[in-house]
PDB file of N, CA and C in Angstrom:
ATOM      1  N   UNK A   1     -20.883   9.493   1.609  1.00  0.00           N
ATOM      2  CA  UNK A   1     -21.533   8.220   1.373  1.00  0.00           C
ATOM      3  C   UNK A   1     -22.172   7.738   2.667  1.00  0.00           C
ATOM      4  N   UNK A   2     -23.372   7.652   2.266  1.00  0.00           N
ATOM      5  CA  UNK A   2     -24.294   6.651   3.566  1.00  0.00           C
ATOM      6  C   UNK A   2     -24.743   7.613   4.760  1.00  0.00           C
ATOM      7  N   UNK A   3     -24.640   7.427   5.777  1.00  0.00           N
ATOM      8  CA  UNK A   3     -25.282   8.263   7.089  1.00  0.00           C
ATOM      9  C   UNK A   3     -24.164   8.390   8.090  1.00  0.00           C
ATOM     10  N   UNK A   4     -24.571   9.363   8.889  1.00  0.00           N
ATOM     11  CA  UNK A   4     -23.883   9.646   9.814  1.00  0.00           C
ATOM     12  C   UNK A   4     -24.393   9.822  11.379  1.00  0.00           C
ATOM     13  N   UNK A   5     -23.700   8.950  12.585  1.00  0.00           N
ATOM     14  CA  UNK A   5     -24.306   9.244  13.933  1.00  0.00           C
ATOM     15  C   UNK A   5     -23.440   9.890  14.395  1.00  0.00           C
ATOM     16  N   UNK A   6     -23.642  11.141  15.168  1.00  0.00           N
ATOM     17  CA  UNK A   6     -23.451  11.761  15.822  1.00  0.00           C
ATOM     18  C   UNK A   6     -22.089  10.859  17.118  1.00  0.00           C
ATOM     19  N   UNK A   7     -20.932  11.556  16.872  1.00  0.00           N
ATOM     20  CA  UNK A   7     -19.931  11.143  17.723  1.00  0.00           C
ATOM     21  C   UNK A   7     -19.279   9.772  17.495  1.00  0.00           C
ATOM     22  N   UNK A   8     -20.035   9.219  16.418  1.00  0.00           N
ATOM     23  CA  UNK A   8     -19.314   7.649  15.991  1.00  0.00           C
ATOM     24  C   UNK A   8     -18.031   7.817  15.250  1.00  0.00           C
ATOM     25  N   UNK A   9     -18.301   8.516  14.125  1.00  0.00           N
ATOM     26  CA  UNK A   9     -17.205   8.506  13.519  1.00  0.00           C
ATOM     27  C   UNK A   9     -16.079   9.822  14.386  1.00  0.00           C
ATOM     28  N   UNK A  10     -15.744   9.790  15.408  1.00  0.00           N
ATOM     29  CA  UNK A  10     -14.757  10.329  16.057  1.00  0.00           C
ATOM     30  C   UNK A  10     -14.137   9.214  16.945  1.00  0.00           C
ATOM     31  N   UNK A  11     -15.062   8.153  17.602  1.00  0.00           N
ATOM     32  CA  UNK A  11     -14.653   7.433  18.090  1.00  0.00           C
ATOM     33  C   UNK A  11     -14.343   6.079  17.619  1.00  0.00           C
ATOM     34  N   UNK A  12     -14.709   6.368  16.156  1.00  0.00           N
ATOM     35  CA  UNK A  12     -14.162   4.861  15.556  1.00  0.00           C
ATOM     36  C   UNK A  12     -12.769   5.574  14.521  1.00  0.00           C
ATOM     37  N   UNK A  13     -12.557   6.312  14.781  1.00  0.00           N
ATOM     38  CA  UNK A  13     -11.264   7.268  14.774  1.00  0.00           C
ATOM     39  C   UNK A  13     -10.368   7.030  15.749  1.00  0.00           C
ATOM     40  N   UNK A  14     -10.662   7.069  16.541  1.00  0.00           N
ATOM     41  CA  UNK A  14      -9.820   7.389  17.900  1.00  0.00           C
ATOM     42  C   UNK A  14      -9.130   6.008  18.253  1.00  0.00           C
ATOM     43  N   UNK A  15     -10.315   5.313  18.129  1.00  0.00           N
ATOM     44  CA  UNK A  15     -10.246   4.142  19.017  1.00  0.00           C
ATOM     45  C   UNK A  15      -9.689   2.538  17.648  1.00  0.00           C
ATOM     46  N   UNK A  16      -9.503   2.971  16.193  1.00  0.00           N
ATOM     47  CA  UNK A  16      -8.908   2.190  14.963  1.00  0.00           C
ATOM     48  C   UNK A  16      -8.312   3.398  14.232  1.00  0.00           C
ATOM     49  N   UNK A  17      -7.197   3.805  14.628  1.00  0.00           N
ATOM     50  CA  UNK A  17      -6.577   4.995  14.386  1.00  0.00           C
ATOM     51  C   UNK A  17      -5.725   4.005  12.600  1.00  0.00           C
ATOM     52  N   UNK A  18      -5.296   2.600  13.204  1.00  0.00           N
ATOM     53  CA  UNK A  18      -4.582   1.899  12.009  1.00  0.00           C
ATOM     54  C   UNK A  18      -5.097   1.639  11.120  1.00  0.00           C
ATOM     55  N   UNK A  19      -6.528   1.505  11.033  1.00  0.00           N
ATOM     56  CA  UNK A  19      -7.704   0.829  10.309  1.00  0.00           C
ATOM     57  C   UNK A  19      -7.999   2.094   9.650  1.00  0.00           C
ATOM     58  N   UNK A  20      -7.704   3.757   9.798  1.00  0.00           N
ATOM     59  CA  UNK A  20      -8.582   4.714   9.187  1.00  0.00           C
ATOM     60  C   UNK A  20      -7.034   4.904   8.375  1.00  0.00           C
ATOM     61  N   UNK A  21      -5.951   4.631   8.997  1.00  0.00           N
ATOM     62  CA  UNK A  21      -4.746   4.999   7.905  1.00  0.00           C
ATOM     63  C   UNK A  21      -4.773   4.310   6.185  1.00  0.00           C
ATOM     64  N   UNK A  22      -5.015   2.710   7.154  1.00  0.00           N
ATOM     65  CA  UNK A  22      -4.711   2.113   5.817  1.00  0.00           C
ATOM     66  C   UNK A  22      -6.128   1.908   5.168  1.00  0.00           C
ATOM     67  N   UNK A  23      -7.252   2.633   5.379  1.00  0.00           N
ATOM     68  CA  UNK A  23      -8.635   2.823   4.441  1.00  0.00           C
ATOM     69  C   UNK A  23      -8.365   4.194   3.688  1.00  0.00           C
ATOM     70  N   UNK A  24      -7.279   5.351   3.994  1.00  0.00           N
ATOM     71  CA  UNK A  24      -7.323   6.245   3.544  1.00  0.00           C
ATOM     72  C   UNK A  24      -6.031   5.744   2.055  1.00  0.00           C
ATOM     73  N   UNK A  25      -5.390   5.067   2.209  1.00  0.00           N
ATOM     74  CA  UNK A  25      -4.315   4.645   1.211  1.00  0.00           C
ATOM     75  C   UNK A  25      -4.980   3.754   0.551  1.00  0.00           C
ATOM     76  N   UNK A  26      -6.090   2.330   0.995  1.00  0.00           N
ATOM     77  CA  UNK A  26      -6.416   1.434  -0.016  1.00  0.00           C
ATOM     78  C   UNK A  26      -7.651   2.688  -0.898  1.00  0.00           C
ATOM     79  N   UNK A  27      -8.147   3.448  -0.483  1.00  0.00           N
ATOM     80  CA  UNK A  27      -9.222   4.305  -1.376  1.00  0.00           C
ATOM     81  C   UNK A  27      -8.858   4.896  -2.304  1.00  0.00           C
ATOM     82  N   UNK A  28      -7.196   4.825  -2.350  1.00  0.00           N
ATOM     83  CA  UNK A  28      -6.703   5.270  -3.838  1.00  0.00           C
ATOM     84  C   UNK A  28      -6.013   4.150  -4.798  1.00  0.00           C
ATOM     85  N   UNK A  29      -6.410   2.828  -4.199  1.00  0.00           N
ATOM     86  CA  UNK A  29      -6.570   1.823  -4.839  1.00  0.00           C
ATOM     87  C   UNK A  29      -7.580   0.902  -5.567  1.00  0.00           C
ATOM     88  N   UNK A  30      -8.559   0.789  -4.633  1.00  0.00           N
ATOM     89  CA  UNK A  30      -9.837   0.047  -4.948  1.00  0.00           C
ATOM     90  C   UNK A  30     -10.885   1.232  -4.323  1.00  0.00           C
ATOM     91  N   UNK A  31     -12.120   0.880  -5.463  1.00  0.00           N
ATOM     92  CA  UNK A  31     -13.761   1.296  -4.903  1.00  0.00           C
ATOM     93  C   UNK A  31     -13.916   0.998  -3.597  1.00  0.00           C
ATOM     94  N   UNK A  32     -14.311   1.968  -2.854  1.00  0.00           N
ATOM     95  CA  UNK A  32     -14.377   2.518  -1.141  1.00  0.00           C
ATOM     96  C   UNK A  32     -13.486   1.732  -0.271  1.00  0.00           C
ATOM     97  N   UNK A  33     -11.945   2.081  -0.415  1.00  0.00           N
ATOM     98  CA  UNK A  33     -10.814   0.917   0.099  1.00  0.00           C
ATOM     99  C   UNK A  33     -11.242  -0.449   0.085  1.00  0.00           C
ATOM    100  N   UNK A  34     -11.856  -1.434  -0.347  1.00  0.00           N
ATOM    101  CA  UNK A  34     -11.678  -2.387  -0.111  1.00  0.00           C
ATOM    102  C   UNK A  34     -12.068  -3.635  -1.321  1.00  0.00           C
ATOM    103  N   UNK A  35     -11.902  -4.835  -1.152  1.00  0.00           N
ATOM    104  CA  UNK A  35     -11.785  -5.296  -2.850  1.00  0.00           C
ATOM    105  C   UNK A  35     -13.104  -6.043  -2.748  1.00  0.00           C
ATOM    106  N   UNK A  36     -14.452  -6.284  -1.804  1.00  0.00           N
ATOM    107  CA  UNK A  36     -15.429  -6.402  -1.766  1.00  0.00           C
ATOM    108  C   UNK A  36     -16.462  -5.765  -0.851  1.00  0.00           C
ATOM    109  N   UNK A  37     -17.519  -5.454  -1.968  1.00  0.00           N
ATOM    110  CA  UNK A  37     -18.180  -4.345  -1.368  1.00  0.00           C
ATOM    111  C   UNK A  37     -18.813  -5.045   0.766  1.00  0.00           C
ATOM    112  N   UNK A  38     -18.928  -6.430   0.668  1.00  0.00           N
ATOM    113  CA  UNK A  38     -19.246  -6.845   1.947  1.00  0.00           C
ATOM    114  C   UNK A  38     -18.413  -6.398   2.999  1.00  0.00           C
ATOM    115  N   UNK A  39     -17.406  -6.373   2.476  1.00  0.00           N
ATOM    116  CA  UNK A  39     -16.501  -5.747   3.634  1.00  0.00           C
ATOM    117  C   UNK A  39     -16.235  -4.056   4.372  1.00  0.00           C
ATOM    118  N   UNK A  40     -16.902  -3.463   3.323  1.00  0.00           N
ATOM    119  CA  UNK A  40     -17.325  -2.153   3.262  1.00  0.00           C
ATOM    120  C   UNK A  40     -18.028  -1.603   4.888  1.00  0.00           C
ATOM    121  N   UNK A  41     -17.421  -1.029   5.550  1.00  0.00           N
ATOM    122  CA  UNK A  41     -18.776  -0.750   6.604  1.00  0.00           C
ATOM    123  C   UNK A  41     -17.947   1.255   6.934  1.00  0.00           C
ATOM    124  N   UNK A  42     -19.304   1.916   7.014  1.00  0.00           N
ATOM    125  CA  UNK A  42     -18.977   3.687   7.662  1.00  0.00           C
ATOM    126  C   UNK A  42     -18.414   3.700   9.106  1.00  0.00           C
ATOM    127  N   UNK A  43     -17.526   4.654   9.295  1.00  0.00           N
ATOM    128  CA  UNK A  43     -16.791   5.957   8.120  1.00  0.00           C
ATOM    129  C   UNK A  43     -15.962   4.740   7.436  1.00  0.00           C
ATOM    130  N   UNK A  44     -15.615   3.877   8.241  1.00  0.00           N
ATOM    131  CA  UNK A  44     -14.328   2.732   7.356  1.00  0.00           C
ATOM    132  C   UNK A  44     -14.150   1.131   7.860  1.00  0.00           C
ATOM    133  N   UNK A  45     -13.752   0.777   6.950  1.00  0.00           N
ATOM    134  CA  UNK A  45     -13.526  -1.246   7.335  1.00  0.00           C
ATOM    135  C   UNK A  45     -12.846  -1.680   8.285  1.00  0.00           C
ATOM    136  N   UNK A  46     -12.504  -2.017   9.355  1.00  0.00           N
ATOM    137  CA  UNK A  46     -11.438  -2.783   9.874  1.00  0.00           C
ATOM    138  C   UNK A  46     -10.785  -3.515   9.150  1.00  0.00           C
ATOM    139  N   UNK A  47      -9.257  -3.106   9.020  1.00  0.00           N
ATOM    140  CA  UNK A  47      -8.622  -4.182   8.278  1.00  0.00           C
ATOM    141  C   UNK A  47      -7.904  -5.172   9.225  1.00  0.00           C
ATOM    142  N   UNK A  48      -7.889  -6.142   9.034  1.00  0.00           N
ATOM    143  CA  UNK A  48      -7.482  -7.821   9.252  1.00  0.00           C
ATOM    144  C   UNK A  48      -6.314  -8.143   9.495  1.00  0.00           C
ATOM    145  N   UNK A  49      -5.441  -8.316  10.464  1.00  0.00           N
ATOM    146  CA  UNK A  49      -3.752  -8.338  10.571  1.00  0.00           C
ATOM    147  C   UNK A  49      -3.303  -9.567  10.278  1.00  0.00           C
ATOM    148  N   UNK A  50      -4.743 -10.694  11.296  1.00  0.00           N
ATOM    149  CA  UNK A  50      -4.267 -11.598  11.065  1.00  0.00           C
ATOM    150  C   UNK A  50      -4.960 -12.657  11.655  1.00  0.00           C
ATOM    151  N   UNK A  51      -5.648 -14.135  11.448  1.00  0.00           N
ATOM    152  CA  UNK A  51      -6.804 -14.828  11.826  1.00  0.00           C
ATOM    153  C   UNK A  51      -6.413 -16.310  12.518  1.00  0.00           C
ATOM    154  N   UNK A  52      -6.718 -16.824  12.858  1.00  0.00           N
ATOM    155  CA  UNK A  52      -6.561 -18.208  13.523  1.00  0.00           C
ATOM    156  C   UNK A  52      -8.118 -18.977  14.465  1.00  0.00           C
ATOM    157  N   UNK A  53      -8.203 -19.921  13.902  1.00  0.00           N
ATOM    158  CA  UNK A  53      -9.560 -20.456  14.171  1.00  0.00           C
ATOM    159  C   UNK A  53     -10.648 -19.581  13.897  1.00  0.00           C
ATOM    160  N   UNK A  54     -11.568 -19.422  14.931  1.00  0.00           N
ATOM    161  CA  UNK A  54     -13.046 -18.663  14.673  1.00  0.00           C
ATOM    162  C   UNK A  54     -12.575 -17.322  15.194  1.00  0.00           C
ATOM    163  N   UNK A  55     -11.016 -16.340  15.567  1.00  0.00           N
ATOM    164  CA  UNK A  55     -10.417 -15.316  15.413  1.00  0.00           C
ATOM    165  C   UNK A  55      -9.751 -14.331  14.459  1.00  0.00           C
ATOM    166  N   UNK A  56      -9.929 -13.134  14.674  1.00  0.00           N
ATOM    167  CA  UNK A  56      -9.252 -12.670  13.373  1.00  0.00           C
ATOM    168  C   UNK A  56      -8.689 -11.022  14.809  1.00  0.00           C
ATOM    169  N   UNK A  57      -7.845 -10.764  14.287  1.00  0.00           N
ATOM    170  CA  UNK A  57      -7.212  -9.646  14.749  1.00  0.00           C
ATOM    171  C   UNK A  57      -6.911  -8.524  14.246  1.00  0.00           C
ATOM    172  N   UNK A  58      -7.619  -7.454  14.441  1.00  0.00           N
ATOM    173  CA  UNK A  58      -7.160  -6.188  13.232  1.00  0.00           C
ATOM    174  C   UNK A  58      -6.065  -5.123  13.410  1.00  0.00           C
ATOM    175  N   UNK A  59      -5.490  -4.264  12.526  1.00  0.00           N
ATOM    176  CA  UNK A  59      -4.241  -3.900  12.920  1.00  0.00           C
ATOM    177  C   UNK A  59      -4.006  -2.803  14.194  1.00  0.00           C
ATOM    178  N   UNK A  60      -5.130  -2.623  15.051  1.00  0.00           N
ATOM    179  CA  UNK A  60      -5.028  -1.820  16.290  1.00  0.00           C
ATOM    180  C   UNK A  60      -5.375  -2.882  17.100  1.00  0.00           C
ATOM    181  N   UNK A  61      -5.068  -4.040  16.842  1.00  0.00           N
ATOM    182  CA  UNK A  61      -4.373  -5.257  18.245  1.00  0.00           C
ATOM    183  C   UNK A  61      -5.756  -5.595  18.872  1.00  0.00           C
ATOM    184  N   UNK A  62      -7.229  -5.080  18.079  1.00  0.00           N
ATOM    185  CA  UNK A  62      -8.600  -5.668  18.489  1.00  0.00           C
ATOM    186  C   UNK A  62      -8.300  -6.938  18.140  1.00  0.00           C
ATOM    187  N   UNK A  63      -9.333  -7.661  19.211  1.00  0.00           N
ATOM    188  CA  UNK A  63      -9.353  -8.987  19.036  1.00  0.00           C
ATOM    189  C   UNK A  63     -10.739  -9.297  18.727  1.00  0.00           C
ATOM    190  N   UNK A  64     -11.114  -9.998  17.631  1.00  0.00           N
ATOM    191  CA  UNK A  64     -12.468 -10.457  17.318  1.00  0.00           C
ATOM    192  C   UNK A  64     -12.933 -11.578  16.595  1.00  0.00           C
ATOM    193  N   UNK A  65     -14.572 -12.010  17.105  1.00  0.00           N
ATOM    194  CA  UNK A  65     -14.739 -12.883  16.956  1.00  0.00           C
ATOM    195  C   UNK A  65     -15.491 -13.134  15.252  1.00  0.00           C
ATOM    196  N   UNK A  66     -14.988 -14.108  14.482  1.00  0.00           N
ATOM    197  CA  UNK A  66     -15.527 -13.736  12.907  1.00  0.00           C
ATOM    198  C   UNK A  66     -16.747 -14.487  12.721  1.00  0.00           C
ATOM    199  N   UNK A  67     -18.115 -14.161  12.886  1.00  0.00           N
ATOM    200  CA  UNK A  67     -18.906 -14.626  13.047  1.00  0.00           C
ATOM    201  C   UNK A  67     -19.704 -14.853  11.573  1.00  0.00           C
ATOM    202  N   UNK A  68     -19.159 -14.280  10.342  1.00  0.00           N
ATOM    203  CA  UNK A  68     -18.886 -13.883   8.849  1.00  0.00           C
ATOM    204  C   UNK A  68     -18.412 -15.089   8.540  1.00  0.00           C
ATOM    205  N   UNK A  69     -17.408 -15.829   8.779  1.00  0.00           N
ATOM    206  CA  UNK A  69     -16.706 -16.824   8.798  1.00  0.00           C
ATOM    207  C   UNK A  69     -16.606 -17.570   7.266  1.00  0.00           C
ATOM    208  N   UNK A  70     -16.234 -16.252   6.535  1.00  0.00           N
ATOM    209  CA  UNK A  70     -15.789 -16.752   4.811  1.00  0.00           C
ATOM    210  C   UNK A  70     -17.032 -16.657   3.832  1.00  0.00           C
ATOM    211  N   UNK A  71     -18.066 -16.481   4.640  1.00  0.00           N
ATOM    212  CA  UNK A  71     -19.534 -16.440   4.062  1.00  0.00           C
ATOM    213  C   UNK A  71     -19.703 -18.141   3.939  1.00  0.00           C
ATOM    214  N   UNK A  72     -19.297 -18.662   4.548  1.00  0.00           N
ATOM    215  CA  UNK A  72     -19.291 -20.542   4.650  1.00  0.00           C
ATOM    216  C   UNK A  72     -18.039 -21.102   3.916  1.00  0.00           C
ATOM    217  N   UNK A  73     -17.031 -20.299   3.519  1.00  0.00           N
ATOM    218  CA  UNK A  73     -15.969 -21.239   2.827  1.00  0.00           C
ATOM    219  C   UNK A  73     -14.550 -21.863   3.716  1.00  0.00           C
ATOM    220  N   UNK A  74     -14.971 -20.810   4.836  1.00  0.00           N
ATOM    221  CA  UNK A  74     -14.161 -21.188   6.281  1.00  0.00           C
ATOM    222  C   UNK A  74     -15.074 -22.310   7.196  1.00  0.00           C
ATOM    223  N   UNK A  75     -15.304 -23.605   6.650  1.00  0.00           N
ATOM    224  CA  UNK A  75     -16.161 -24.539   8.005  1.00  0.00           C
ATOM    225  C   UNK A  75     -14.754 -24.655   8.784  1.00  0.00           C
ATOM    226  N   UNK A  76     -14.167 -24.702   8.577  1.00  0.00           N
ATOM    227  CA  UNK A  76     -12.760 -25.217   9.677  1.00  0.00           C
ATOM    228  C   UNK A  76     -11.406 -24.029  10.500  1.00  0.00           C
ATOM    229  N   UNK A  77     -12.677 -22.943   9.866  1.00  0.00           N
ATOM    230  CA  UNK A  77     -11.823 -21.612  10.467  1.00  0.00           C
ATOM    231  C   UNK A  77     -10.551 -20.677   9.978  1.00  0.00           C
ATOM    232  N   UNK A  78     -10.014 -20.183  10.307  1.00  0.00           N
ATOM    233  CA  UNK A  78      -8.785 -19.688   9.682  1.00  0.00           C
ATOM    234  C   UNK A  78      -8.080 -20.296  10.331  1.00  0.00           C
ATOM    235  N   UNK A  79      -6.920 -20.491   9.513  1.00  0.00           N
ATOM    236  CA  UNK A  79      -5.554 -21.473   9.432  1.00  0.00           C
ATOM    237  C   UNK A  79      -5.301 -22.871   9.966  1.00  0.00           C
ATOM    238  N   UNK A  80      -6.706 -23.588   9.585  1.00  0.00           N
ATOM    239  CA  UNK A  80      -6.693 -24.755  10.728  1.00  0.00           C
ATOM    240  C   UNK A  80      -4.997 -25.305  10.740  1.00  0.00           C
ATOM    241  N   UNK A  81      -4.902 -26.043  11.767  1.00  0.00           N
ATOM    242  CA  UNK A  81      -3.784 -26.907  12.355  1.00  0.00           C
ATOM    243  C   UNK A  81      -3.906 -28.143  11.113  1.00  0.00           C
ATOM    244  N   UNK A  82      -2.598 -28.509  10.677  1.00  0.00           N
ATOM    245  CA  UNK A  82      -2.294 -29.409   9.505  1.00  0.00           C
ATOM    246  C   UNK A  82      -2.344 -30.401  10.666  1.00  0.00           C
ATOM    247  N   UNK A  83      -3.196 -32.005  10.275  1.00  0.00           N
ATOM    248  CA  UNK A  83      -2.862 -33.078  10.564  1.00  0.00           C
ATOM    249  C   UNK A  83      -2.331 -34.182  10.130  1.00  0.00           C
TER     250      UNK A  83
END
């Protein structure tokens, strides 16, 4: 499925070793591991450990910024602070 660059998909192997485990187990769950096609990206998705404000963290301890941000249903970020 889709295209291929030369040396990417070894190093997005290497370097989200957790992210290619659990895309190889959700693909025998849902259409191309994941439960919307937006989230979809080659060879595989980063999956999400865990988010707080305009952060989200995936399960090889990357830290990133969600610039996606719910497609607008997050204005206040992930997990805002209860006041």
């Amino acid at each position: 499925m889709g295209f291929e660059i030369p040396g990417i998909n070894e190093a997005c192997e290497s370097s989200f070793p957790g992210s290619k485990s659990l895309y190889e187990k959700a693909s025998d769950l849902f259409p191309n591991g994941v439960t919307h096609d937006l989230r979809y990206f080659e060879p595989f998705p980063l999956y999400v450990e865990r988010a707080k404000g305009s952060k989200k963290w995936d399960v090889d301890s990357g830290e990133r910024i969600d610039y996606w941000s719910g497609h607008g249903a997050l204005l206040l970020g992930h997990c805002p602070d209860e006041e």
